[in-house]
Protein backbone atom coordinates (compact mmCIF):
# COMPACT_ATOMS: atom_id res chain seq x y z
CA UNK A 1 -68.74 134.84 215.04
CA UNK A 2 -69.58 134.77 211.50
CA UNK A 3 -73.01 136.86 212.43
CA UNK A 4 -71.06 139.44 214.69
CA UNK A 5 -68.84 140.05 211.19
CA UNK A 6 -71.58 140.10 209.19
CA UNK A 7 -73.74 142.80 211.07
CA UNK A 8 -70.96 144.89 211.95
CA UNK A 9 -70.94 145.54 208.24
CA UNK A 10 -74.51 146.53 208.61
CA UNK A 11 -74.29 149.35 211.21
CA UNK A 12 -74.32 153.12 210.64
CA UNK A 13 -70.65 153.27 210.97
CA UNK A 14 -69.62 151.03 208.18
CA UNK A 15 -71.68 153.43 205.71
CA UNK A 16 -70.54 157.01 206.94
CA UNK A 17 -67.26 155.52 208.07
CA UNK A 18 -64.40 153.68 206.34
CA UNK A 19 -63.78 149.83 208.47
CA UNK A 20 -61.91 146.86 207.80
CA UNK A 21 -63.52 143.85 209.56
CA UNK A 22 -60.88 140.61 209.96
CA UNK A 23 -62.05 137.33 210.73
CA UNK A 24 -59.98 134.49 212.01
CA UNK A 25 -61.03 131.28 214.04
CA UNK A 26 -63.26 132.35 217.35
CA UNK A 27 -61.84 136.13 216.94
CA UNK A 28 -62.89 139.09 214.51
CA UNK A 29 -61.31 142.08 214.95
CA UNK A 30 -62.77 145.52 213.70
CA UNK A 31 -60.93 148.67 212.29
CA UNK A 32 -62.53 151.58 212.22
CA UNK A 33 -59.72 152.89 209.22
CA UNK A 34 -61.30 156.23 209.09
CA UNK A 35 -64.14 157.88 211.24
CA UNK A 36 -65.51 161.13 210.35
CA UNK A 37 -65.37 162.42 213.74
CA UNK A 38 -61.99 161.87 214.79
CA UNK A 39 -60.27 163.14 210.62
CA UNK A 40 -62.61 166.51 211.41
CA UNK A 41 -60.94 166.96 214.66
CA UNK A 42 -57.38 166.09 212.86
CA UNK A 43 -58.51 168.52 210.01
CA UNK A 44 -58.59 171.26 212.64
CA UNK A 45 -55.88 170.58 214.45
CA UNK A 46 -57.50 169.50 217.32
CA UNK A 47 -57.00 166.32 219.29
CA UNK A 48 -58.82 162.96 219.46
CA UNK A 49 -61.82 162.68 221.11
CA UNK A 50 -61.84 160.39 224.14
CA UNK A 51 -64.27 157.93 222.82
CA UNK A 52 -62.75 155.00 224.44
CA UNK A 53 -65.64 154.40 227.66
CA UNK A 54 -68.48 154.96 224.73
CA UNK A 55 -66.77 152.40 222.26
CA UNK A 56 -66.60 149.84 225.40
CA UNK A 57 -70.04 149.98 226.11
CA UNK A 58 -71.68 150.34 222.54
CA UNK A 59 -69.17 147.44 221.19
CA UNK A 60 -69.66 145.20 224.30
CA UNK A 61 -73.59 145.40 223.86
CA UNK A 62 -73.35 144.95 220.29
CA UNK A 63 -71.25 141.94 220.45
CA UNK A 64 -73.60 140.63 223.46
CA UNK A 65 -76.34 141.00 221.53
CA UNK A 66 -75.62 138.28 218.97
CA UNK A 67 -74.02 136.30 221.13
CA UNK A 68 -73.62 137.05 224.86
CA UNK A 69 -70.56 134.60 224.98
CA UNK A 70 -68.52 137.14 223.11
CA UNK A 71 -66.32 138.86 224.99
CA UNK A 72 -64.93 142.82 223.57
CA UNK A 73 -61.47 143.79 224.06
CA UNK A 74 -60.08 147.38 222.78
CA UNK A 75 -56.98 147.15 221.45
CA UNK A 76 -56.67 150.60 221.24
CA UNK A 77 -58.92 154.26 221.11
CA UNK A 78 -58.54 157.71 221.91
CA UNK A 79 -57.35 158.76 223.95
CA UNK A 80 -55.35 155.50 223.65
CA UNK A 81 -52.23 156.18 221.28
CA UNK A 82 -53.00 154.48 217.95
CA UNK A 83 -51.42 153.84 214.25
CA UNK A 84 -51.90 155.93 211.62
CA UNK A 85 -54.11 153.17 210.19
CA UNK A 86 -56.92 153.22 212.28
CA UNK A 87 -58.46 155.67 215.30
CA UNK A 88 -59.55 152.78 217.30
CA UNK A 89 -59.71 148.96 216.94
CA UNK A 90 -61.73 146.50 218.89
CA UNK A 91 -61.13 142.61 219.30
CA UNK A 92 -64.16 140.34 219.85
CA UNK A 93 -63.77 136.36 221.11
CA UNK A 94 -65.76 133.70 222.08
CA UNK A 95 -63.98 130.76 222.87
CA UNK A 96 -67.10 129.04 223.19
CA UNK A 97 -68.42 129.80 219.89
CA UNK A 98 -68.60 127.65 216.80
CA UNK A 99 -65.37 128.27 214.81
């Protein structure tokens, strides 16, 4: 788990996008605080864009590929209703995993 943290701090999002990654036991949990696409869309008064079947698969692979034990949740994504804190956040276990 501590290698799914530390390279989802090394992906193209965490540069061109603002992210909080949390760590805790056999879980991290990733923020994506601000992404570019979804503020532009808010900037013009448009809504969010449904990336919620993308995320799933891109996160899920991701994950899989350092470990395939982990298992990706969404917690929430457009066009999921979300805080004002984050546009979508994504929780990744492995209850197999070294804690």
């Amino acid at each position: 788990m501590d290698g799914l943290a530390k390279a989802l701090n090394y992906r193209l999002y965490s540069v061109i996008n603002k992210q909080t990654v949390k760590r805790k036991k056999n879980t991290v949990i990733l923020e994506m605080n601000d992404c570019r696409v979804q503020s532009a869309r808010k900037r013009k008064n448009l809504p969010d864009y449904p990336c919620k079947i993308a995320g799933i698969v891109e996160y899920t692979r991701f994950a899989e590929t350092i470990d395939k034990r982990i298992k990706t949740d969404v917690i929430a994504c457009p066009p999921d209703d979300h805080p004002e804190d984050y546009f979508c956040a994504w929780r990744f276990v492995c209850t197999d995993c070294e804690k």
